[in-house]
N, C-alpha and C. Protein backbone atom coordinates (compact mmCIF):
# COMPACT_ATOMS: atom_id res chain seq x y z
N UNK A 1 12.27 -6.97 13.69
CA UNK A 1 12.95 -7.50 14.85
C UNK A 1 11.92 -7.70 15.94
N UNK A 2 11.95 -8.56 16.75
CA UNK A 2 11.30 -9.88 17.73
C UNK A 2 11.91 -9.69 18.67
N UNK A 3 11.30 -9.97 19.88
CA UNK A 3 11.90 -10.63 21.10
C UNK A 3 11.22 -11.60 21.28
N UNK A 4 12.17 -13.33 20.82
CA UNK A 4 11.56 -14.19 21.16
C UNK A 4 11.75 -15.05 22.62
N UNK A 5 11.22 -16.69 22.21
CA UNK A 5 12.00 -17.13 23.38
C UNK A 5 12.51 -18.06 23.06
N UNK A 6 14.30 -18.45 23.41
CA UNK A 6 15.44 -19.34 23.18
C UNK A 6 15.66 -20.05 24.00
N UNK A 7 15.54 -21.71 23.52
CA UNK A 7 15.68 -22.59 24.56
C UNK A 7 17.06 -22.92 24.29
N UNK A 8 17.70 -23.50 25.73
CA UNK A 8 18.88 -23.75 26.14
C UNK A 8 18.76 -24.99 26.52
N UNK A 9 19.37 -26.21 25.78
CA UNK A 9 19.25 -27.39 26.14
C UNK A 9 20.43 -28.31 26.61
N UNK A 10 20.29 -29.19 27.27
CA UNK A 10 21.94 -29.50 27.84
C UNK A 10 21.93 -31.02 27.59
N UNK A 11 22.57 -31.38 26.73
CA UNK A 11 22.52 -33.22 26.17
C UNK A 11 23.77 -33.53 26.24
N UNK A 12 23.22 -35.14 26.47
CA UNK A 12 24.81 -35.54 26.90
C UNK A 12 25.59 -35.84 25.13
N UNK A 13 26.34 -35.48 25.23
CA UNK A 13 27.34 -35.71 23.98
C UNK A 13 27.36 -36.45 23.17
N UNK A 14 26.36 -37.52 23.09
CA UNK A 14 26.02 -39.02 22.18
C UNK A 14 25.74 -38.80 20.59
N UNK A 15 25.87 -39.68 20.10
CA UNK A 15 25.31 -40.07 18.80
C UNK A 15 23.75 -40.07 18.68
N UNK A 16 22.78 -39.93 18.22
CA UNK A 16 21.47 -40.26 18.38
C UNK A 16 20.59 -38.89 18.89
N UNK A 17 21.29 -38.42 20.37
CA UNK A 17 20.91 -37.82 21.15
C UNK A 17 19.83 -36.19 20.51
N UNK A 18 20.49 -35.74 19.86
CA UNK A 18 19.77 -34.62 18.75
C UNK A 18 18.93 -35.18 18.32
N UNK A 19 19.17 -36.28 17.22
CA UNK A 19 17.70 -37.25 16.33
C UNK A 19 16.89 -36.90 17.01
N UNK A 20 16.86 -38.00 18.08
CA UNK A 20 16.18 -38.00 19.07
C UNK A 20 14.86 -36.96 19.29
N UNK A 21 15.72 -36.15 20.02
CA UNK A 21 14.74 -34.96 20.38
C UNK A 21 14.30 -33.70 19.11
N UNK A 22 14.97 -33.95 17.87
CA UNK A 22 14.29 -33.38 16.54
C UNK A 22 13.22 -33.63 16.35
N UNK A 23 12.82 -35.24 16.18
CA UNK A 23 12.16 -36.21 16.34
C UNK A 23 10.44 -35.91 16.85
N UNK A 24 11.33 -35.81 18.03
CA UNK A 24 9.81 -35.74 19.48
C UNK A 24 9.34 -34.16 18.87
N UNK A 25 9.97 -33.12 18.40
CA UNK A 25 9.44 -31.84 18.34
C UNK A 25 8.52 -31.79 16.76
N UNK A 26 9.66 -32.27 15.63
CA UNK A 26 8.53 -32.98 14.60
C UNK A 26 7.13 -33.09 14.85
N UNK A 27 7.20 -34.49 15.36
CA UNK A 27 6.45 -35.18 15.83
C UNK A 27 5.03 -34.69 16.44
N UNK A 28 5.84 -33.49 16.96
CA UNK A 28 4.66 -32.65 17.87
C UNK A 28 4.13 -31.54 16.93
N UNK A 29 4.54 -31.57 15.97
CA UNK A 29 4.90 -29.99 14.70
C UNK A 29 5.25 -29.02 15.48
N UNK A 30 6.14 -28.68 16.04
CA UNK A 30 7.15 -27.85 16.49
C UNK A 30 8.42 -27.48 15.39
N UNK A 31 8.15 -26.58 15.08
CA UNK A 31 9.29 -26.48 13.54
C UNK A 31 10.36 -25.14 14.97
N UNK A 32 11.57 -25.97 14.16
CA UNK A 32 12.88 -25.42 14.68
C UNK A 32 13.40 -24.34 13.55
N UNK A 33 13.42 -22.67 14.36
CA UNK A 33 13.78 -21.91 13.19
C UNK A 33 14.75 -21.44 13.75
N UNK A 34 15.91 -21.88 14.50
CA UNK A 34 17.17 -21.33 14.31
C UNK A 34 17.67 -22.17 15.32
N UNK A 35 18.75 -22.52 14.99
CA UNK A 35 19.80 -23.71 15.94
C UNK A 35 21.02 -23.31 15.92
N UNK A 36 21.70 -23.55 17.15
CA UNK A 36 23.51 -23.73 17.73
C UNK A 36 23.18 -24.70 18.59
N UNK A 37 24.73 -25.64 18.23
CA UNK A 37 25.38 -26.71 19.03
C UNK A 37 26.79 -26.41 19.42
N UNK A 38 26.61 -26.27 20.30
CA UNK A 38 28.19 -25.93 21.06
C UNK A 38 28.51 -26.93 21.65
N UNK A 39 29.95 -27.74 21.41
CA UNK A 39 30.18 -29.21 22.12
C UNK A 39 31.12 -28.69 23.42
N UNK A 40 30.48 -29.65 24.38
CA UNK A 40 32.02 -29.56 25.70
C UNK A 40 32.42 -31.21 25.72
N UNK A 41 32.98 -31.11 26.89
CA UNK A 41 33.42 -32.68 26.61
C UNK A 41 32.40 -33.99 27.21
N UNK A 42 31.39 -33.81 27.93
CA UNK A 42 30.73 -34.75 27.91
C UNK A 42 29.01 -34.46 27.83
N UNK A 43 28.81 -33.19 27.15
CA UNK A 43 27.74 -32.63 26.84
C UNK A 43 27.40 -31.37 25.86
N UNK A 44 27.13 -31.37 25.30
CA UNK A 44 26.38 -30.03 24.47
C UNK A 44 25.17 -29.79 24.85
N UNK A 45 25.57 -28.05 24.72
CA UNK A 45 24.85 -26.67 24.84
C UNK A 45 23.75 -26.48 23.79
N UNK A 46 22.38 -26.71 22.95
CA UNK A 46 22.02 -26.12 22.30
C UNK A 46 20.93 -25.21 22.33
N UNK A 47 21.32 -24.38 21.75
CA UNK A 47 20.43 -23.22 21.57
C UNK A 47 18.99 -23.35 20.28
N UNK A 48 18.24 -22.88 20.46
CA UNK A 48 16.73 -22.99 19.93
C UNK A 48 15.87 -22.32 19.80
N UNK A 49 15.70 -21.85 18.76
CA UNK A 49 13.89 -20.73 18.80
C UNK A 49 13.00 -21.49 17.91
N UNK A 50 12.21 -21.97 18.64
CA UNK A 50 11.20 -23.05 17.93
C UNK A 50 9.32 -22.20 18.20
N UNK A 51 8.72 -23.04 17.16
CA UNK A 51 7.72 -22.55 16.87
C UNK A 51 6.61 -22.02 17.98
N UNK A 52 7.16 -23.34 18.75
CA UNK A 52 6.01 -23.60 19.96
C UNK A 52 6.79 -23.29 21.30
N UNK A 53 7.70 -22.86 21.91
CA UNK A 53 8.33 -22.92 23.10
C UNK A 53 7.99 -23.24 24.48
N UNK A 54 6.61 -22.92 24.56
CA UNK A 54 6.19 -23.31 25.81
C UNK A 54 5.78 -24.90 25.80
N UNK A 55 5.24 -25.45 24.62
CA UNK A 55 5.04 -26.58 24.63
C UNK A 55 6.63 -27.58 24.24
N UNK A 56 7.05 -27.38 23.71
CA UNK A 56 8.84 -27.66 23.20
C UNK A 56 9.03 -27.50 24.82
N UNK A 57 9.43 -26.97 25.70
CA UNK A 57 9.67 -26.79 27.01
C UNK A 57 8.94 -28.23 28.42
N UNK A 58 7.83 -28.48 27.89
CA UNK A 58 7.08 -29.52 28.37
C UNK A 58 7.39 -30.81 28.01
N UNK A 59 7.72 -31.07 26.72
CA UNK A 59 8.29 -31.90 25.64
C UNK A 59 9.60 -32.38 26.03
N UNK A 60 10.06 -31.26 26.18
CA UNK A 60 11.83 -31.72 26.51
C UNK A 60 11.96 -32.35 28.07
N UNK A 61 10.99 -31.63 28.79
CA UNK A 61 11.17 -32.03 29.94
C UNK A 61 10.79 -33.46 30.21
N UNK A 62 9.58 -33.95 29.41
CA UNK A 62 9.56 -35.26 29.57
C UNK A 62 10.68 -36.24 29.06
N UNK A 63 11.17 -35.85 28.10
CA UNK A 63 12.14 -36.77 27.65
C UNK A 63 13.57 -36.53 28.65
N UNK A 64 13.73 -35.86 29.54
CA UNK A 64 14.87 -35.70 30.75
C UNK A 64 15.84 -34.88 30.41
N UNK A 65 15.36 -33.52 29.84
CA UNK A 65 16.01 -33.07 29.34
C UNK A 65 15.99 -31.60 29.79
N UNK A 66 16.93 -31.15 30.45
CA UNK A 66 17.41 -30.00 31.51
C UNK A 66 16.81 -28.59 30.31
N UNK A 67 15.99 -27.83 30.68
CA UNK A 67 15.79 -26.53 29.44
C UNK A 67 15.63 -25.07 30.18
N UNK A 68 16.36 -24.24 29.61
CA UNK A 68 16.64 -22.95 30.10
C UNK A 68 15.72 -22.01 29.35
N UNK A 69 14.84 -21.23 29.41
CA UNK A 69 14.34 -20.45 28.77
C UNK A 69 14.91 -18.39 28.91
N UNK A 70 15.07 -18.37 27.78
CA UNK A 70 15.88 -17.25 27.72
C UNK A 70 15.11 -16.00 26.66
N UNK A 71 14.97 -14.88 26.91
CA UNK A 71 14.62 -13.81 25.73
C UNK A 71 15.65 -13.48 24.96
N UNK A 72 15.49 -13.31 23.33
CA UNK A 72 16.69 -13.46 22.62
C UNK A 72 16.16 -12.07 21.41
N UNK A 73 16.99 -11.48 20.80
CA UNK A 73 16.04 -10.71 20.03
C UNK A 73 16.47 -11.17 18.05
N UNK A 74 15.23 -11.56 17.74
CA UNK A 74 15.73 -12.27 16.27
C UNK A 74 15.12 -11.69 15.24
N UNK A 75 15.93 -11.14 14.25
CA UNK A 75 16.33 -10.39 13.54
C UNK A 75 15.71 -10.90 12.24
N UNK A 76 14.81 -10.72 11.23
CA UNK A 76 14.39 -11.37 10.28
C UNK A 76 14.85 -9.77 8.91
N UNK A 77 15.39 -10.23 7.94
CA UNK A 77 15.78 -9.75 7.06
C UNK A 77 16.70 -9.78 5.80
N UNK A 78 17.26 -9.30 5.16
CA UNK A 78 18.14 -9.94 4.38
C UNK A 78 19.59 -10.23 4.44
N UNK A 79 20.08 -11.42 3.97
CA UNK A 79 21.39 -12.48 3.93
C UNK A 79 22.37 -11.58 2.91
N UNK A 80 23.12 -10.33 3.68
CA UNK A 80 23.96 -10.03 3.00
C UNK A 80 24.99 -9.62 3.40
N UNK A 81 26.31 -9.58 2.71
CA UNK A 81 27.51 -8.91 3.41
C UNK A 81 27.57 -7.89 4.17
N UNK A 82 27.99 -7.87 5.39
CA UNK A 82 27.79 -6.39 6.09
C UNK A 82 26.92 -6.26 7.09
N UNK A 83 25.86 -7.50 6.95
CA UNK A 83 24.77 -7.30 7.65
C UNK A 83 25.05 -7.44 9.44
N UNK A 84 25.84 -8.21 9.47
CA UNK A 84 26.45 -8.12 11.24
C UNK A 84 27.10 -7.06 11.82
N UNK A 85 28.10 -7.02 10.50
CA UNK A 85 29.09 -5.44 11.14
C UNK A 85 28.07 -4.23 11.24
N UNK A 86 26.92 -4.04 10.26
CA UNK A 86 26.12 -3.06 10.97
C UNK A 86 25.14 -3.35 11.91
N UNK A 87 24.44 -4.06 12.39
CA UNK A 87 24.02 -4.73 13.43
C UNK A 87 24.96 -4.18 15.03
N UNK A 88 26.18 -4.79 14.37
CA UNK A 88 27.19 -4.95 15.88
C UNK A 88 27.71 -3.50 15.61
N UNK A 89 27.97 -2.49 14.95
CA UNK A 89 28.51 -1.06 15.11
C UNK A 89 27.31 -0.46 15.80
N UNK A 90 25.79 -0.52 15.18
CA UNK A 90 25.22 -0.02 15.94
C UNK A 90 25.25 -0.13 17.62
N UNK A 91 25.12 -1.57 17.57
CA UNK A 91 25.32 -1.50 19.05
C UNK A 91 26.21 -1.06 20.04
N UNK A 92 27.35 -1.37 19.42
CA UNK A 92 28.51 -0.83 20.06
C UNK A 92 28.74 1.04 20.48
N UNK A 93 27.98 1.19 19.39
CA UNK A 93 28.17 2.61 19.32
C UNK A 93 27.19 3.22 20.77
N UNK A 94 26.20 2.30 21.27
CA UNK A 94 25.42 2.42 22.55
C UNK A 94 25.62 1.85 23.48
N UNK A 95 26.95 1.51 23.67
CA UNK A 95 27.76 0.79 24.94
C UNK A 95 26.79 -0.87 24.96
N UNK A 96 26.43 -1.29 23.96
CA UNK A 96 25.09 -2.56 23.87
C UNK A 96 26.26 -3.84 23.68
N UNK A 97 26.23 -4.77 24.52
CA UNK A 97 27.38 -6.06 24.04
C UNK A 97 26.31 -7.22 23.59
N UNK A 98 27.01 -7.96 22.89
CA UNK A 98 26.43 -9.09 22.20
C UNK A 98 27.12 -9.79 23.10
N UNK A 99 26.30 -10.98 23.35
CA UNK A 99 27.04 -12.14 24.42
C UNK A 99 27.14 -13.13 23.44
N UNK A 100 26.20 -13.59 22.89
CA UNK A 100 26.16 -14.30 21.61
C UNK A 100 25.63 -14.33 20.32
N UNK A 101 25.94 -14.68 19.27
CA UNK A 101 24.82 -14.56 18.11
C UNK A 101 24.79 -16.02 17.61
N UNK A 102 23.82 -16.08 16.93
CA UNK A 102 23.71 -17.34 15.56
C UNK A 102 22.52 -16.76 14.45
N UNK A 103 22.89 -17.14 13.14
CA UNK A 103 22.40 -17.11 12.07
C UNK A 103 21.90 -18.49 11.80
N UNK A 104 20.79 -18.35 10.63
CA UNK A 104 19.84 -19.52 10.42
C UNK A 104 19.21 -19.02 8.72
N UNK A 105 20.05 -19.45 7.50
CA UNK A 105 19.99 -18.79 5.93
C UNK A 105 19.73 -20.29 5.29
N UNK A 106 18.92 -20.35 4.46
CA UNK A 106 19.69 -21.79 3.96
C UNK A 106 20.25 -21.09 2.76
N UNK A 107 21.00 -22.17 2.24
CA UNK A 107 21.82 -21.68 1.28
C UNK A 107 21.18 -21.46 -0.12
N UNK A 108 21.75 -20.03 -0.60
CA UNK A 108 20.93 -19.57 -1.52
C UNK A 108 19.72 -18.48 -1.39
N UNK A 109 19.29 -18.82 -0.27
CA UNK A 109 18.27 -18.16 0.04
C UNK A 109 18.86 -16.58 0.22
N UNK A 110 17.91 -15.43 -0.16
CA UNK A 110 17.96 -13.82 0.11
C UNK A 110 17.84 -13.61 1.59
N UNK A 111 16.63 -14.37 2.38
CA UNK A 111 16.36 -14.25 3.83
C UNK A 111 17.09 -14.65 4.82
N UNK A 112 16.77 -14.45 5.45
CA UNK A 112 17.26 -15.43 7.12
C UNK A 112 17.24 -14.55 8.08
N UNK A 113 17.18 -15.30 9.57
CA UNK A 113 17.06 -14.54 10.55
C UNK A 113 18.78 -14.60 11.31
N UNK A 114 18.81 -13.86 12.21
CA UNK A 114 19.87 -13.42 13.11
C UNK A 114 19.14 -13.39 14.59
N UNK A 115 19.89 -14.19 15.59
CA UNK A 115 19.30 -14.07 16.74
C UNK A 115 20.58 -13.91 17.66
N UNK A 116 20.29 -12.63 18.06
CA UNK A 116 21.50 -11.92 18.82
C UNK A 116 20.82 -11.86 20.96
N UNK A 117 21.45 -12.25 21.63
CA UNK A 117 21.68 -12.47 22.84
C UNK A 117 22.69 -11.14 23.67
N UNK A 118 21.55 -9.92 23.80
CA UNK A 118 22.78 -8.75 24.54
C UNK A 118 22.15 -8.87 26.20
N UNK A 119 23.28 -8.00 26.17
CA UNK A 119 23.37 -7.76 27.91
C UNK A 119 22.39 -6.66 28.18
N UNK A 120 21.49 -5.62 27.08
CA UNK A 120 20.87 -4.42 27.56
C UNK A 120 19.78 -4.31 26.36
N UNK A 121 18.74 -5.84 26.70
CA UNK A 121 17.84 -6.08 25.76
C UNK A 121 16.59 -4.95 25.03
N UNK A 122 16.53 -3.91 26.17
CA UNK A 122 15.41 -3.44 25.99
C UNK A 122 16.22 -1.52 24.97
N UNK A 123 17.25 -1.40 25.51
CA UNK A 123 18.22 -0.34 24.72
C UNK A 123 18.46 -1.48 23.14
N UNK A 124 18.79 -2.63 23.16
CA UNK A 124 19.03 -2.89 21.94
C UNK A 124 17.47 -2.87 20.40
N UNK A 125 16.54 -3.14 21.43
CA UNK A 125 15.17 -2.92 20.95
C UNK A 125 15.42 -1.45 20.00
N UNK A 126 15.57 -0.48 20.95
CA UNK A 126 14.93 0.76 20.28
C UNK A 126 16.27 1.24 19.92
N UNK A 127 17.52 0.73 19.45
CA UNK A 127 18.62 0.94 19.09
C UNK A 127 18.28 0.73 17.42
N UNK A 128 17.43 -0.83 17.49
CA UNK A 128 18.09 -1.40 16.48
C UNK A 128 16.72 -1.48 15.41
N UNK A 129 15.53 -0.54 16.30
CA UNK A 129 14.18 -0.47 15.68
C UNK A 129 13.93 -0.15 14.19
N UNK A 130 13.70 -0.56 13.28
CA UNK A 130 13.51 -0.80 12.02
C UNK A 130 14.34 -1.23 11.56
N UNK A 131 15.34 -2.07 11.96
CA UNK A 131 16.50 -2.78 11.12
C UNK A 131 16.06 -3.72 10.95
C-alpha cells in the first residue's frame, strides 16, 4: 500500500471528450492505472492515478481542462472475494471512513489495485500496514 496522487478531472459530458484526453496522455506515455467516471448532467467527474501526475497535471491544463490533485491510498494485491469487506472492517473498526473507492483488475487477472479515498489518511496508513 501507496499514497499516491489522484487526479480529479471535470469534462464536459460529450462524446469524444475522454478519447481525447486518453489520447494527449498516450501520447505523452503517461499510462493510466486506475480510472472512475462519474456522470452529472452536463459534465463528468473523473478520477485518475496515472504514471506521471505532475506532468498529466500540465497536460490537462493545456488542453482546458480544470484538475484537482488529491492523495489517495492504492492498494496493490490480490483480486479476491472478501477483499473490500476486510479492507473496510478494518477500517471501520478505527472510526476510519471511506469517502470513496474504485478498483482497477482486468478480467481474469489474480492482481489489481484498490484505491480508497478516507477522511483520516495517515491512521488508515498504519491501520492497514501490510495489507
Amino acid at each position: 500500500m501507496k499514497t499516491v496522487v489522484q487526479l480529479s478531472l471535470f469534462l464536459e459530458n460529450k462524446p469524444g471528450r475522454l478519447a481525447a484526453l486518453a489520447r494527449a496522455l498516450a501520447d505523452h506515455d503517461i499510462n493510466i492505472h486506475a480510472l472512475s467516471v462519474s456522470d452529472a448532467v452536463d459534465h463528468a467527474v473523473v478520477r485518475m492515478v496515472v504514471s506521471a501526475p505532475h506532468q498529466a497535471i500540465h497536460l490537462l491544463g493545456d488542453h482546458g481542462v480544470m484538475v484537482i490533485e488529491r492523495d489517495v491510498l492504492m492498494i496493490e494485491g490480490q483480486s479476491k472475494p472478501g477483499e473490500l469487506a476486510e479492507i473496510a472492517r478494518k477500517l471501520a473498526r478505527h472510526k476510519i471512513n471511506i469517502e470513496y473507492a474504485y478498483t482497477a483488475t482486468p478480467p481474469g487477472a489474480s492482481q489489481g489495485v484498490m484505491i480508497l479515498r478516507v477522511d483520516k489518511m495517515a491512521r488508515a496508513k498504519t491501520v492497514l500496514r501490510g495489507h
